[in-house]
PDB file of N, CA and C in Angstrom:
ATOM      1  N   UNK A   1       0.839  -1.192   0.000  1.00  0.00           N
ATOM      2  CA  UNK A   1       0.000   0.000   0.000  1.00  0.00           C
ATOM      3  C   UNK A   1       0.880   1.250   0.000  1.00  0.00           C
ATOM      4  N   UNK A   2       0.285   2.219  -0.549  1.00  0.00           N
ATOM      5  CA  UNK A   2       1.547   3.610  -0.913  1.00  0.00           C
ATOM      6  C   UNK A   2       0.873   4.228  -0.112  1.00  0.00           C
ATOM      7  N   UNK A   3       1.916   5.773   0.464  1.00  0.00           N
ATOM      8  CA  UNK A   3       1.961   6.350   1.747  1.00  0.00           C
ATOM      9  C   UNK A   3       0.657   7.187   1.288  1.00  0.00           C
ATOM     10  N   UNK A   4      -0.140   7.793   2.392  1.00  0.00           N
ATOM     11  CA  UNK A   4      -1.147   8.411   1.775  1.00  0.00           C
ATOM     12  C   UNK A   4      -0.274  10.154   1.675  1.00  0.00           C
ATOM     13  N   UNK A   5      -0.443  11.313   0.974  1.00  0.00           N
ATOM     14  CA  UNK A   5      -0.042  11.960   0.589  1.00  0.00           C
ATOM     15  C   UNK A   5      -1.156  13.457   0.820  1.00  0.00           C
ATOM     16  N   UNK A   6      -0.740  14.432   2.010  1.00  0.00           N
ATOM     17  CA  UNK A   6      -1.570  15.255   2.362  1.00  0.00           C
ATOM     18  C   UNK A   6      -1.572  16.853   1.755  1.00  0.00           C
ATOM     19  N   UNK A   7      -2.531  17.436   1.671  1.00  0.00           N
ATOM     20  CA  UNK A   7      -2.178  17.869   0.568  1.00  0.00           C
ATOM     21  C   UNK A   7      -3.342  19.534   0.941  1.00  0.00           C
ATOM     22  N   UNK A   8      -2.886  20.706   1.333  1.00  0.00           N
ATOM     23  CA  UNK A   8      -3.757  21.691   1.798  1.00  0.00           C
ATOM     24  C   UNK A   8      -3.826  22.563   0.465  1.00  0.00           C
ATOM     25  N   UNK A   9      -5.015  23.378   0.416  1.00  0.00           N
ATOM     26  CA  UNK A   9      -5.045  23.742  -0.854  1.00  0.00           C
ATOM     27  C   UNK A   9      -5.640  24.981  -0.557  1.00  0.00           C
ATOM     28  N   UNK A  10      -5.066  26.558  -1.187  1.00  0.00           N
ATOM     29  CA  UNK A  10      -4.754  27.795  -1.171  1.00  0.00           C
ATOM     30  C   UNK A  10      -5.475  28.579  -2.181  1.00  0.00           C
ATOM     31  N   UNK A  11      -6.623  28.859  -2.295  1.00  0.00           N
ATOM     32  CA  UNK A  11      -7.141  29.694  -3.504  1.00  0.00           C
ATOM     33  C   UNK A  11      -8.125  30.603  -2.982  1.00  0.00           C
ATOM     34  N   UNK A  12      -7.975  32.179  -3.927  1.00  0.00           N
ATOM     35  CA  UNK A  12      -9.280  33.074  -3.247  1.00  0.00           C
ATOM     36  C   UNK A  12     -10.573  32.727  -3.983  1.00  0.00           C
ATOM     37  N   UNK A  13     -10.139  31.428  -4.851  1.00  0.00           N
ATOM     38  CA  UNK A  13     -11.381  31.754  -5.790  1.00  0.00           C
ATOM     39  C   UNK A  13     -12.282  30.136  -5.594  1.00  0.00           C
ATOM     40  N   UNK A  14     -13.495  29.886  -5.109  1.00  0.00           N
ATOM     41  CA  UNK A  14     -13.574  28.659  -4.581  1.00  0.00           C
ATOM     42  C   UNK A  14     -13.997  27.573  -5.584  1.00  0.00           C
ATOM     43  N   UNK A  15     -14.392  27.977  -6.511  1.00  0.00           N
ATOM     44  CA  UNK A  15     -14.692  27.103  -7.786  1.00  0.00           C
ATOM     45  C   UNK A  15     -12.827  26.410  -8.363  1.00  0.00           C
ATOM     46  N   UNK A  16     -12.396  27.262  -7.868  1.00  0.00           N
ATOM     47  CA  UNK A  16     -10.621  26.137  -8.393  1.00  0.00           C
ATOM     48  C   UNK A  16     -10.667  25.817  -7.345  1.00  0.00           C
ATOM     49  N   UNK A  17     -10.892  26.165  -5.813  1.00  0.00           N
ATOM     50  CA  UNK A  17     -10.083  25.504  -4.965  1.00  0.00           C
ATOM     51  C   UNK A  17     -11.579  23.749  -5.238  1.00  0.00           C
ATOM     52  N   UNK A  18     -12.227  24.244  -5.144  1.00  0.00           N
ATOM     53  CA  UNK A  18     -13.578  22.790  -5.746  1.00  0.00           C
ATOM     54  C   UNK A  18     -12.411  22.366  -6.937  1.00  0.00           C
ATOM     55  N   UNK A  19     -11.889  22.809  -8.182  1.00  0.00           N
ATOM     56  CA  UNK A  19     -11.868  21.853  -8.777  1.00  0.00           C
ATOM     57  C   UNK A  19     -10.413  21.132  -8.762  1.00  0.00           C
ATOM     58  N   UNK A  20      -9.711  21.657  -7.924  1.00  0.00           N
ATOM     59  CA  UNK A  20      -8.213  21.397  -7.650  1.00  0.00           C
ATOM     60  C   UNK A  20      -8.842  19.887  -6.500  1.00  0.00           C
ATOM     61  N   UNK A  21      -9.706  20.587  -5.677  1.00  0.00           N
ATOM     62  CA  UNK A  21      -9.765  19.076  -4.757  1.00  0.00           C
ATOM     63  C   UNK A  21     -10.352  18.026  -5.566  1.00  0.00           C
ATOM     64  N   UNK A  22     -11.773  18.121  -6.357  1.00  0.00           N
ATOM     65  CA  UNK A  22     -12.222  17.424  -7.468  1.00  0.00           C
ATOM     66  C   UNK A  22     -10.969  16.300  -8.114  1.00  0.00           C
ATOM     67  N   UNK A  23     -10.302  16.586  -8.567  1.00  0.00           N
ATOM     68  CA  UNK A  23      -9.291  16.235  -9.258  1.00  0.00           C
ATOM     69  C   UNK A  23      -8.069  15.178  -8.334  1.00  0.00           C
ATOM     70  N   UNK A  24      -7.871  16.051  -7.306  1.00  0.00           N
ATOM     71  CA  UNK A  24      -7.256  15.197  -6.197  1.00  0.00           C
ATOM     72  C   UNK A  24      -7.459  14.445  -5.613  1.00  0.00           C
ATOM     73  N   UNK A  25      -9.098  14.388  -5.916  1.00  0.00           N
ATOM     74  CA  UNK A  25      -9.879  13.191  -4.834  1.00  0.00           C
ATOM     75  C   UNK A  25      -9.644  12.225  -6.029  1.00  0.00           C
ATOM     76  N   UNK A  26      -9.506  11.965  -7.304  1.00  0.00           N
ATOM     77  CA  UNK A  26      -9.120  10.954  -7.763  1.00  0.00           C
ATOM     78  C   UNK A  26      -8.147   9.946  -7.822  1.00  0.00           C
ATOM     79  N   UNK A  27      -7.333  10.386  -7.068  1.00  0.00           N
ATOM     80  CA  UNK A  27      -6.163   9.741  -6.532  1.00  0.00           C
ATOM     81  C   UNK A  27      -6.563   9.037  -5.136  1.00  0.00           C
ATOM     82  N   UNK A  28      -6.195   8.019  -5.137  1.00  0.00           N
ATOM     83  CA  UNK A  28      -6.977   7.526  -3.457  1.00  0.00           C
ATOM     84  C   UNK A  28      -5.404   7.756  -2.480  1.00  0.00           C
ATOM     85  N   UNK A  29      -4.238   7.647  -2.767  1.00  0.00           N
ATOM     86  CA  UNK A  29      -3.231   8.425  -2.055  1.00  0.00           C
ATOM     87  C   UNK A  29      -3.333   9.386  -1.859  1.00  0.00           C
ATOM     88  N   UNK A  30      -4.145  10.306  -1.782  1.00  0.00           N
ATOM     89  CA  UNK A  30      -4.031  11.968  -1.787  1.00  0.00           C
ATOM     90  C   UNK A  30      -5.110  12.205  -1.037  1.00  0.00           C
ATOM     91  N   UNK A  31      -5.060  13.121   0.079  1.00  0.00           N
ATOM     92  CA  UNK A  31      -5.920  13.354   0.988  1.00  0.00           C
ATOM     93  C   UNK A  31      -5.924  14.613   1.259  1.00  0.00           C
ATOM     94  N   UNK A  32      -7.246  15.918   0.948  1.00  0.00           N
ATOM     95  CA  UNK A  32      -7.012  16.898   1.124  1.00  0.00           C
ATOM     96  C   UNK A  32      -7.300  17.439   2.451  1.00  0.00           C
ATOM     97  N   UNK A  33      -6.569  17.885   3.554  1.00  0.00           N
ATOM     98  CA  UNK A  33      -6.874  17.958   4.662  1.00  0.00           C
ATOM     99  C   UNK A  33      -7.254  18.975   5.849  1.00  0.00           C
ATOM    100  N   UNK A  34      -7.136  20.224   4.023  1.00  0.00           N
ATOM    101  CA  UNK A  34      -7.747  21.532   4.317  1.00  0.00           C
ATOM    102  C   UNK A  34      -7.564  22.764   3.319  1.00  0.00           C
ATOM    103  N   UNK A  35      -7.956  24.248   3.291  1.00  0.00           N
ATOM    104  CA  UNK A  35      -8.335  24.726   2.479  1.00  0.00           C
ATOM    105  C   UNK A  35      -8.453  26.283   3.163  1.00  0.00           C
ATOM    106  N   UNK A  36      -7.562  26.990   2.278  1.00  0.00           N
ATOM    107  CA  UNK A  36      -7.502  28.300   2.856  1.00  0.00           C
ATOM    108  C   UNK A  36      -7.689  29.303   1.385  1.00  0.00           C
ATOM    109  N   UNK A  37      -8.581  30.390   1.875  1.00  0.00           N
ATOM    110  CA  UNK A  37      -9.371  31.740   0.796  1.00  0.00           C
ATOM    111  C   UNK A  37      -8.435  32.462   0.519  1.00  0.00           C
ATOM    112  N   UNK A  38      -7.058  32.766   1.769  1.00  0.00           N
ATOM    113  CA  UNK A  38      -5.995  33.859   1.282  1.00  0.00           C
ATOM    114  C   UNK A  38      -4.584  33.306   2.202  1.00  0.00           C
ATOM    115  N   UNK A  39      -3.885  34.103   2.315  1.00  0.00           N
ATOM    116  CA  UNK A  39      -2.414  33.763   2.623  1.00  0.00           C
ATOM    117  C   UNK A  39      -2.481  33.868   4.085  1.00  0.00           C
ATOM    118  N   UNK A  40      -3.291  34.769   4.897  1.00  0.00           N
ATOM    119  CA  UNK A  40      -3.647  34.763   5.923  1.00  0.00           C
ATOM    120  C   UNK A  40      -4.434  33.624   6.669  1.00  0.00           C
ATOM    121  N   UNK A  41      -5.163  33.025   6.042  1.00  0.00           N
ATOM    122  CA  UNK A  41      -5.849  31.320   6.200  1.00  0.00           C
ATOM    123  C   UNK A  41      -4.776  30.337   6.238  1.00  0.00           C
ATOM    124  N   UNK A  42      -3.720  30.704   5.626  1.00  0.00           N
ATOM    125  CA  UNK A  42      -2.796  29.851   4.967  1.00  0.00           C
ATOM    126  C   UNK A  42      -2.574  29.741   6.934  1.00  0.00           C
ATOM    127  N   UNK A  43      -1.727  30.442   7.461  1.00  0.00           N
ATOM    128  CA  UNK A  43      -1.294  30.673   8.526  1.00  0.00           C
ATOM    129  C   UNK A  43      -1.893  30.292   9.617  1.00  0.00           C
ATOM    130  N   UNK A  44      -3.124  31.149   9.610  1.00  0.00           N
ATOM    131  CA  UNK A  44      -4.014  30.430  10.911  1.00  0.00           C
ATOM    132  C   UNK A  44      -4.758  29.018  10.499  1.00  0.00           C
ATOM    133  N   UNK A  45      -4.860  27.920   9.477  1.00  0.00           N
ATOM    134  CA  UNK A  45      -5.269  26.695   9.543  1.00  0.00           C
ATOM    135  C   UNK A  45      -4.375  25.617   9.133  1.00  0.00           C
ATOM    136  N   UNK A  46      -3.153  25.909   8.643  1.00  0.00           N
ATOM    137  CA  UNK A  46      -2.766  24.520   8.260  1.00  0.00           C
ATOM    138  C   UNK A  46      -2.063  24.169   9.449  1.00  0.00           C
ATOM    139  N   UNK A  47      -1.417  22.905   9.465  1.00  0.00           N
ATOM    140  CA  UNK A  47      -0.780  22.165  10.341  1.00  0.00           C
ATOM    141  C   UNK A  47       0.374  21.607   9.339  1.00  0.00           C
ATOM    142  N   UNK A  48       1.524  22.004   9.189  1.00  0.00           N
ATOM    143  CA  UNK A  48       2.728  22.319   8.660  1.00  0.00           C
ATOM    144  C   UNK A  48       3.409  21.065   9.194  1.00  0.00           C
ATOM    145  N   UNK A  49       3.101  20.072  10.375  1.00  0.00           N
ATOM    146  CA  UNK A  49       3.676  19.134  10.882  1.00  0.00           C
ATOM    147  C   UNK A  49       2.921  17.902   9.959  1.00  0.00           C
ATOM    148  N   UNK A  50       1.839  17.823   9.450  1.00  0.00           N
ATOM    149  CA  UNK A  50       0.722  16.970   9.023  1.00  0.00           C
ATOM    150  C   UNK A  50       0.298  17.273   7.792  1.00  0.00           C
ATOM    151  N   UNK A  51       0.726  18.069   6.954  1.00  0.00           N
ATOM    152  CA  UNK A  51       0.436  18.632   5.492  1.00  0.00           C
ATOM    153  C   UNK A  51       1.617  18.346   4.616  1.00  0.00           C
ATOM    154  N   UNK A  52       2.295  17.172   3.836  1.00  0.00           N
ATOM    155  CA  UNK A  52       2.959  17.389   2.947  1.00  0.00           C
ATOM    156  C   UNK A  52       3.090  18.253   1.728  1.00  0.00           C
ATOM    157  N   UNK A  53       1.868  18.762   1.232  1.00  0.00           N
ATOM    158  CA  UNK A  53       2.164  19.584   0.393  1.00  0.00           C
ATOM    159  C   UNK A  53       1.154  21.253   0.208  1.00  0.00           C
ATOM    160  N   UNK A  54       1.678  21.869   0.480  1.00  0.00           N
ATOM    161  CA  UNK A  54       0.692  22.794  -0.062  1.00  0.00           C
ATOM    162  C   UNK A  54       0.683  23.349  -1.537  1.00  0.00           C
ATOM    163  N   UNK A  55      -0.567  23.554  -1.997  1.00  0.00           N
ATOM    164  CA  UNK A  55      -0.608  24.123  -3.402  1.00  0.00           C
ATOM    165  C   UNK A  55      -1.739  25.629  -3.037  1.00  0.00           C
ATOM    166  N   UNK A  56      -0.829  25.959  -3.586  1.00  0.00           N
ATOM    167  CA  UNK A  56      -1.273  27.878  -3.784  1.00  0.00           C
ATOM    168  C   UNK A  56      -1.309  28.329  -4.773  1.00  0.00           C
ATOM    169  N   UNK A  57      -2.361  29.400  -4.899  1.00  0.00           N
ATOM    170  CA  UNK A  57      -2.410  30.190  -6.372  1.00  0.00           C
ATOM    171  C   UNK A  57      -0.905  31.405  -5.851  1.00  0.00           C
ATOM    172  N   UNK A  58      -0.589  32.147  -6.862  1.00  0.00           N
ATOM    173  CA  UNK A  58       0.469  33.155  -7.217  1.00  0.00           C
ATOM    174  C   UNK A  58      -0.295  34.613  -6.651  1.00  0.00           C
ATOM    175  N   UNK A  59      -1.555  34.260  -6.526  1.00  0.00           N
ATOM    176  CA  UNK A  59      -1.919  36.021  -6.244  1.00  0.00           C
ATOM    177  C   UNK A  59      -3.334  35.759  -5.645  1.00  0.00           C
ATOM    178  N   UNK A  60      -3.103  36.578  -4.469  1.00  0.00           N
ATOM    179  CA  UNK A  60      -4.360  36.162  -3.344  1.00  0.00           C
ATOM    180  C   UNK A  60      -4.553  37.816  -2.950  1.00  0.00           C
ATOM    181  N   UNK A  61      -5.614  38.109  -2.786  1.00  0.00           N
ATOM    182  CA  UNK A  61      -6.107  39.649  -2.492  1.00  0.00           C
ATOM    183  C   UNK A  61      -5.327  40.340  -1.076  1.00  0.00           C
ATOM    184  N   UNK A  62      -4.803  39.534  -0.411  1.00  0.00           N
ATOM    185  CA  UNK A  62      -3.907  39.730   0.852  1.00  0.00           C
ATOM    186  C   UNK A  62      -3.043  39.663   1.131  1.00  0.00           C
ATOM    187  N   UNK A  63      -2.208  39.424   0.058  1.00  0.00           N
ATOM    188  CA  UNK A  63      -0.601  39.956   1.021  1.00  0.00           C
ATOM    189  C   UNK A  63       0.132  39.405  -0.535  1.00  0.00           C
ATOM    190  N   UNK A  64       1.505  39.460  -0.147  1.00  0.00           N
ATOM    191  CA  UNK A  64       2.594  39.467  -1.337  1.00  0.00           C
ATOM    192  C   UNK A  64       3.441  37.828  -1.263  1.00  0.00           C
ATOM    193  N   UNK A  65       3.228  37.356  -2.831  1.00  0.00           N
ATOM    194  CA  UNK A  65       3.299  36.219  -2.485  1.00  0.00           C
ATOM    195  C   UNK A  65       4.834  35.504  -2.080  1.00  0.00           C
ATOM    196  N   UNK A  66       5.989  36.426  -2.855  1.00  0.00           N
ATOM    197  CA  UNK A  66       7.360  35.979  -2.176  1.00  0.00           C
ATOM    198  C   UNK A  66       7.350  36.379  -0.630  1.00  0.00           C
ATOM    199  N   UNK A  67       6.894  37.356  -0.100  1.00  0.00           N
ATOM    200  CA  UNK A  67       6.850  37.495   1.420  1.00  0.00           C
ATOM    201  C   UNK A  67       5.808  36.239   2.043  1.00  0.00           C
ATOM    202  N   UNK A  68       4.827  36.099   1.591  1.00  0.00           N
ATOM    203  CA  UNK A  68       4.541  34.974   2.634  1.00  0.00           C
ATOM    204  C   UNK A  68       5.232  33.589   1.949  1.00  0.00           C
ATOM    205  N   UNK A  69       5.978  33.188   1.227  1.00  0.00           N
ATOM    206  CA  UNK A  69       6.657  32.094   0.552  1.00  0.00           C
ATOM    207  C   UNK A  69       7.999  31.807   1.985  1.00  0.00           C
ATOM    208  N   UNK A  70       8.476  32.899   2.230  1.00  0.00           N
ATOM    209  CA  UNK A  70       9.102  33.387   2.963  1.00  0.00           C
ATOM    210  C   UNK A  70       8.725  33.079   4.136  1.00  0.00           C
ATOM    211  N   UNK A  71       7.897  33.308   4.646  1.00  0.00           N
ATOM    212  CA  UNK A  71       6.998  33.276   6.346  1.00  0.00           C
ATOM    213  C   UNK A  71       7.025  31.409   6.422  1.00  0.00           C
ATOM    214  N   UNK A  72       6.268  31.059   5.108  1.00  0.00           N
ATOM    215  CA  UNK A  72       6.178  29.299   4.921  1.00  0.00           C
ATOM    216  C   UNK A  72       6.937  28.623   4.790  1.00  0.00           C
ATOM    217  N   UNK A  73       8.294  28.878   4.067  1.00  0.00           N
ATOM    218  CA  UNK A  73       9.776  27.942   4.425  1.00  0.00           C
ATOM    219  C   UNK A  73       9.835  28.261   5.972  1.00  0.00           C
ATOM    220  N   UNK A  74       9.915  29.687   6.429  1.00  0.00           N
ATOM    221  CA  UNK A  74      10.731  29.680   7.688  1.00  0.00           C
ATOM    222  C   UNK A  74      10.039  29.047   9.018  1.00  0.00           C
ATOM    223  N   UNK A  75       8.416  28.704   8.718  1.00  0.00           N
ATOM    224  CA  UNK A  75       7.497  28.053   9.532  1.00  0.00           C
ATOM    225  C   UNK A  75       8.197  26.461   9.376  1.00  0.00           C
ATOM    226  N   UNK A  76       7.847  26.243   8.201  1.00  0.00           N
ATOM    227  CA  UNK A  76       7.472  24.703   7.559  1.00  0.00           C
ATOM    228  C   UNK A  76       9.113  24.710   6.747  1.00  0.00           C
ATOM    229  N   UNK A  77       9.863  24.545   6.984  1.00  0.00           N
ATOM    230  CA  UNK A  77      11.178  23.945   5.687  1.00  0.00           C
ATOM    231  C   UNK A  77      10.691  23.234   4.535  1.00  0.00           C
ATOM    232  N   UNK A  78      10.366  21.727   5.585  1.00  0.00           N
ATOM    233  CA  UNK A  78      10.061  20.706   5.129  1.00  0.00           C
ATOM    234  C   UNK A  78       8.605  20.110   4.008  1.00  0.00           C
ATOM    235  N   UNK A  79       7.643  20.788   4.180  1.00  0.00           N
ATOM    236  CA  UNK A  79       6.513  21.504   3.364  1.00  0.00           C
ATOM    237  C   UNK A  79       6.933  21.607   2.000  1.00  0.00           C
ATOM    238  N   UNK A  80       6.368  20.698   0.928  1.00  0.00           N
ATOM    239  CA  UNK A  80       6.481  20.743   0.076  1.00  0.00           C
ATOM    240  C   UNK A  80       5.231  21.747  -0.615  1.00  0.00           C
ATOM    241  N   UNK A  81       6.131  22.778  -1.638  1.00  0.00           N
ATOM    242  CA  UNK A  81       5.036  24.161  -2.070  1.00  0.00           C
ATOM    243  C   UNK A  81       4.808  24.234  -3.651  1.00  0.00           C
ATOM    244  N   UNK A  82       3.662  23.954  -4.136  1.00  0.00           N
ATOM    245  CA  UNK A  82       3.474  23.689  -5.480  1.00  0.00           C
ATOM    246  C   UNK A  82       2.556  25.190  -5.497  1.00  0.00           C
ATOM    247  N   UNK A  83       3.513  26.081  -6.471  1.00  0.00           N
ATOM    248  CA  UNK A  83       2.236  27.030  -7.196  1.00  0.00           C
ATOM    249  C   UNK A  83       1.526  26.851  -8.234  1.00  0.00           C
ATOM    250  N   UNK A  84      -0.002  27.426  -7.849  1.00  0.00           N
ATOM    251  CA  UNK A  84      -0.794  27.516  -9.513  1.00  0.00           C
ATOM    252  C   UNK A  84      -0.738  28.601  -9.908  1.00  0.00           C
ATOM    253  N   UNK A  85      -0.550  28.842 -11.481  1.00  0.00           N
ATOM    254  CA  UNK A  85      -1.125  30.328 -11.550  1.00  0.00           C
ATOM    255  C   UNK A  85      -1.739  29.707 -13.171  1.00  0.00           C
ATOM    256  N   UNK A  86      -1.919  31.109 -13.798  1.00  0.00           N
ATOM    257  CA  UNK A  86      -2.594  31.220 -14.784  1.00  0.00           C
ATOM    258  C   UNK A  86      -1.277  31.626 -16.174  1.00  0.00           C
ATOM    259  N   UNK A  87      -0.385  32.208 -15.622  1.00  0.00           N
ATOM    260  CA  UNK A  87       0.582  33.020 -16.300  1.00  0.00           C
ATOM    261  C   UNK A  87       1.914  31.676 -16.570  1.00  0.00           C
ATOM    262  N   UNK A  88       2.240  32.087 -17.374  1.00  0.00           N
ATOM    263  CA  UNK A  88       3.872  31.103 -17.891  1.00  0.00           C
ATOM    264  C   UNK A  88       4.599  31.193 -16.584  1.00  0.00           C
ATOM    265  N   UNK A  89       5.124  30.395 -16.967  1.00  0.00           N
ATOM    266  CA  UNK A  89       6.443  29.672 -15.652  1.00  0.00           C
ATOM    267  C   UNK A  89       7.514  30.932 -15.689  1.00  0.00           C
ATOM    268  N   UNK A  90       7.639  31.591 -16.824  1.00  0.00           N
ATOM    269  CA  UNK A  90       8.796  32.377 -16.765  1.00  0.00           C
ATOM    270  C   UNK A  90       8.059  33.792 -16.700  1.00  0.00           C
ATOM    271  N   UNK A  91       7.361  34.116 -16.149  1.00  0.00           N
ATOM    272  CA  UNK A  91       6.730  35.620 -15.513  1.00  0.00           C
ATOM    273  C   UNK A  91       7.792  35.831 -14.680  1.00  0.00           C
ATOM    274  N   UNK A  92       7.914  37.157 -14.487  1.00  0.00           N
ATOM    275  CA  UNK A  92       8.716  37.703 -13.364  1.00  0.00           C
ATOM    276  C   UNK A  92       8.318  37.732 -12.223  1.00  0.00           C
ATOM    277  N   UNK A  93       7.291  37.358 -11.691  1.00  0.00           N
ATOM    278  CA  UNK A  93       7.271  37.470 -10.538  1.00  0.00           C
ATOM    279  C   UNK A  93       7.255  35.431  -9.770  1.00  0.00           C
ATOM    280  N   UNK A  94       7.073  34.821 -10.625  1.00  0.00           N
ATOM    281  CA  UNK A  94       7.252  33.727 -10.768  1.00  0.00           C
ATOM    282  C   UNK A  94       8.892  33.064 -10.644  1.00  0.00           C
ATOM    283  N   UNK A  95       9.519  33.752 -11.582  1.00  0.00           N
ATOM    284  CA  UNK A  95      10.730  33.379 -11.700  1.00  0.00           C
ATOM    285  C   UNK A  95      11.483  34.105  -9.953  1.00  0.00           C
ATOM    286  N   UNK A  96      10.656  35.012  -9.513  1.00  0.00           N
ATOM    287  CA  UNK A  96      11.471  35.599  -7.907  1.00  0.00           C
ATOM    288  C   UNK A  96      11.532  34.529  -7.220  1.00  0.00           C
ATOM    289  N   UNK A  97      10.232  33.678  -7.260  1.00  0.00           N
ATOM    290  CA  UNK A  97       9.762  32.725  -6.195  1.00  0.00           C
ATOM    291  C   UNK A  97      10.873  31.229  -6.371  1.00  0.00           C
ATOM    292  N   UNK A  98      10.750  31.028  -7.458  1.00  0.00           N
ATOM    293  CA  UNK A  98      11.450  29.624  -7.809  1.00  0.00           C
ATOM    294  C   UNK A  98      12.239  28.784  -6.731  1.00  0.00           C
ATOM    295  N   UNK A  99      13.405  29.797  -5.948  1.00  0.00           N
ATOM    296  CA  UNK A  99      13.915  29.247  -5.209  1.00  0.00           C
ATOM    297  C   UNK A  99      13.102  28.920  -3.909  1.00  0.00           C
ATOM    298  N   UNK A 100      12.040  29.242  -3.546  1.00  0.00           N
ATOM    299  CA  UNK A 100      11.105  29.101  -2.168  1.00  0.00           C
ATOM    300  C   UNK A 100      10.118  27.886  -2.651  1.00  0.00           C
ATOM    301  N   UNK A 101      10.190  26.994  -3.735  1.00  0.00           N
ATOM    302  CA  UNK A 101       9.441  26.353  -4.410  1.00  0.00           C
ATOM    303  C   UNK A 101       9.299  24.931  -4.733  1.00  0.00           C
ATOM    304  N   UNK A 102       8.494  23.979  -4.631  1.00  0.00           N
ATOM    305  CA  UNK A 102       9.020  22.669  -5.588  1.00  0.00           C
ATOM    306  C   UNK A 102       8.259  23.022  -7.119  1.00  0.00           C
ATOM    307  N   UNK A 103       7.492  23.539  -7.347  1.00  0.00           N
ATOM    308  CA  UNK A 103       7.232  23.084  -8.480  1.00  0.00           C
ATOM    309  C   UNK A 103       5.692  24.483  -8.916  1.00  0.00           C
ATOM    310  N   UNK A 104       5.386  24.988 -10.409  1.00  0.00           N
ATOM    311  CA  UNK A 104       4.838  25.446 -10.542  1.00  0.00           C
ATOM    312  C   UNK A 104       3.967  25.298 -11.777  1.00  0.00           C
ATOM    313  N   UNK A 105       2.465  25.262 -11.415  1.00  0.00           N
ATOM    314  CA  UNK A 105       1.751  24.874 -12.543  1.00  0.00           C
ATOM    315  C   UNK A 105       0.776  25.185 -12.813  1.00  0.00           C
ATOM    316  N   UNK A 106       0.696  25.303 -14.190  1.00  0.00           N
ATOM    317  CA  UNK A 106      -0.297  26.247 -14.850  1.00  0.00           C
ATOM    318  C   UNK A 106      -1.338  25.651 -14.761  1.00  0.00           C
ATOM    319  N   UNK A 107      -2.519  26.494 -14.542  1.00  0.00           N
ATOM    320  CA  UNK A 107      -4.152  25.684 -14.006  1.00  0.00           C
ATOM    321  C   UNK A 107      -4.119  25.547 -15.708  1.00  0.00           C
ATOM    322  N   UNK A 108      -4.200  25.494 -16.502  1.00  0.00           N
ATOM    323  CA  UNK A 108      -4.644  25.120 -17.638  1.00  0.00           C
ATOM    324  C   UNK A 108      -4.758  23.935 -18.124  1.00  0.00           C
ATOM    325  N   UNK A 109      -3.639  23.404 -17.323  1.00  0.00           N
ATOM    326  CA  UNK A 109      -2.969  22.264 -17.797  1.00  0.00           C
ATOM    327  C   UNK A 109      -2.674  21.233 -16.522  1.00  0.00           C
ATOM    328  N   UNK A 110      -3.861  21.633 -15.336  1.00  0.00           N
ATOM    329  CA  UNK A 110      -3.284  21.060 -13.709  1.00  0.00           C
ATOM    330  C   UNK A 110      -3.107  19.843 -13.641  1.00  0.00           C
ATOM    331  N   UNK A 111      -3.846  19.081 -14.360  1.00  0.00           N
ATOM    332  CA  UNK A 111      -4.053  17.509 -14.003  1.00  0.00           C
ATOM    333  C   UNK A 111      -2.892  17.306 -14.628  1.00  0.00           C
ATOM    334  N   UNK A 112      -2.575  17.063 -15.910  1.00  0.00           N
ATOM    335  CA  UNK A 112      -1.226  16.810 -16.394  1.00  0.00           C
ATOM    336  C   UNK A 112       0.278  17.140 -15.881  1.00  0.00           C
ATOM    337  N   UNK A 113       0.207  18.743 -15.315  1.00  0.00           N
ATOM    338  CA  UNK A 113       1.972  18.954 -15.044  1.00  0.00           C
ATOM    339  C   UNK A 113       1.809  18.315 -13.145  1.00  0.00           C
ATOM    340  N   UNK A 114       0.559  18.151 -12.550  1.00  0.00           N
ATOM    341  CA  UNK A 114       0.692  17.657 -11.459  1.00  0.00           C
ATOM    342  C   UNK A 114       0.972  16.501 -11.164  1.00  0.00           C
ATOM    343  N   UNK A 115       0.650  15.755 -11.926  1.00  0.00           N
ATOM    344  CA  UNK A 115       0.923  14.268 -12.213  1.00  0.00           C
ATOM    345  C   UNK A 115       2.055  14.257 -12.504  1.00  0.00           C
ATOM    346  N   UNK A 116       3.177  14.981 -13.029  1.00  0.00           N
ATOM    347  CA  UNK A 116       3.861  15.220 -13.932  1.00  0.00           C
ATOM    348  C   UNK A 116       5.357  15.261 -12.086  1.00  0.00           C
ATOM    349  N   UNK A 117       4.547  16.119 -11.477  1.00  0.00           N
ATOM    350  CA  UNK A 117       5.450  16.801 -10.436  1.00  0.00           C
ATOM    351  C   UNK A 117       5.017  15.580  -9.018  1.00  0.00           C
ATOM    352  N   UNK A 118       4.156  14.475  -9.563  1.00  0.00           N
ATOM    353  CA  UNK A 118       4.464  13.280  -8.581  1.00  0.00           C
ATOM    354  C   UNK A 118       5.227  12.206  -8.795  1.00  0.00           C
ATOM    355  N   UNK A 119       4.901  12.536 -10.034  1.00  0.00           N
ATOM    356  CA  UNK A 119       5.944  11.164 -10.587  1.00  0.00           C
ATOM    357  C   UNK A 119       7.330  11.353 -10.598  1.00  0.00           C
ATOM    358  N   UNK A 120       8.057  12.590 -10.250  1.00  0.00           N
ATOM    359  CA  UNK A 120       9.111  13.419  -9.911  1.00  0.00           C
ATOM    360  C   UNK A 120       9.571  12.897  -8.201  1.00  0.00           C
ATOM    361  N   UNK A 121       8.428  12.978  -7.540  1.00  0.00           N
ATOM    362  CA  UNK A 121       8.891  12.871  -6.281  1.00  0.00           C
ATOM    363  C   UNK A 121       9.063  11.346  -5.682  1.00  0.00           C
TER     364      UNK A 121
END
């Protein structure tokens, strides 16, 4: 049996954060184990000891996303951080983050480069 794989999920917009879990619930290793509206949710609900991965959108109405990228390594190291956005991998504000990052992927294309970034790990 394979490890189950936890997985908190970061969006202001709730129809992706529905279809990001949608999608995840198809995996029976993958367990979503919570769900935050902005970067500030991010903080007061996850459990950073019990969440292997978080996935976040790039732009949340509350705060700046290399500064809280920042706040979440120095909480969580170990926290694996997958961004979504909408924009190419090589945006500039994208390319700041890279190093605070495992992996970044375009909602266009989520099911594919995510699959893509497990079969990696």
């Amino acid at each position: 049996m394979e490890q189950t794989i936890t997985v908190f999920i970061a969006n202001d917009h709730t129809i992706v954060r529905n279809g990001i879990r949608d999608m995840l619930h198809k995996n029976p290793n993958i367990r979503v184990i919570g769900e935050a509206a902005s970067f500030q949710e991010i903080f007061e609900k996850i459990d950073g000891s019990t969440t292997d991965i978080l996935i976040t959108d790039d732009q949340m109405p509350d705060g700046d996303l290399k500064e809280s990228l920042y706040k979440i390594r120095q909480q969580w190291p170990k926290l694996k951080v997958i961004i979504t956005s909408l924009f190419p991998k090589d945006t500039e504000h994208l390319v700041a983050v890279k190093h605070l990052i495992d992996a970044i992927i375009n909602l266009e294309n989520f099911e594919t480069e995510l699959q893509e970034v497990f079969n990696k790990s």
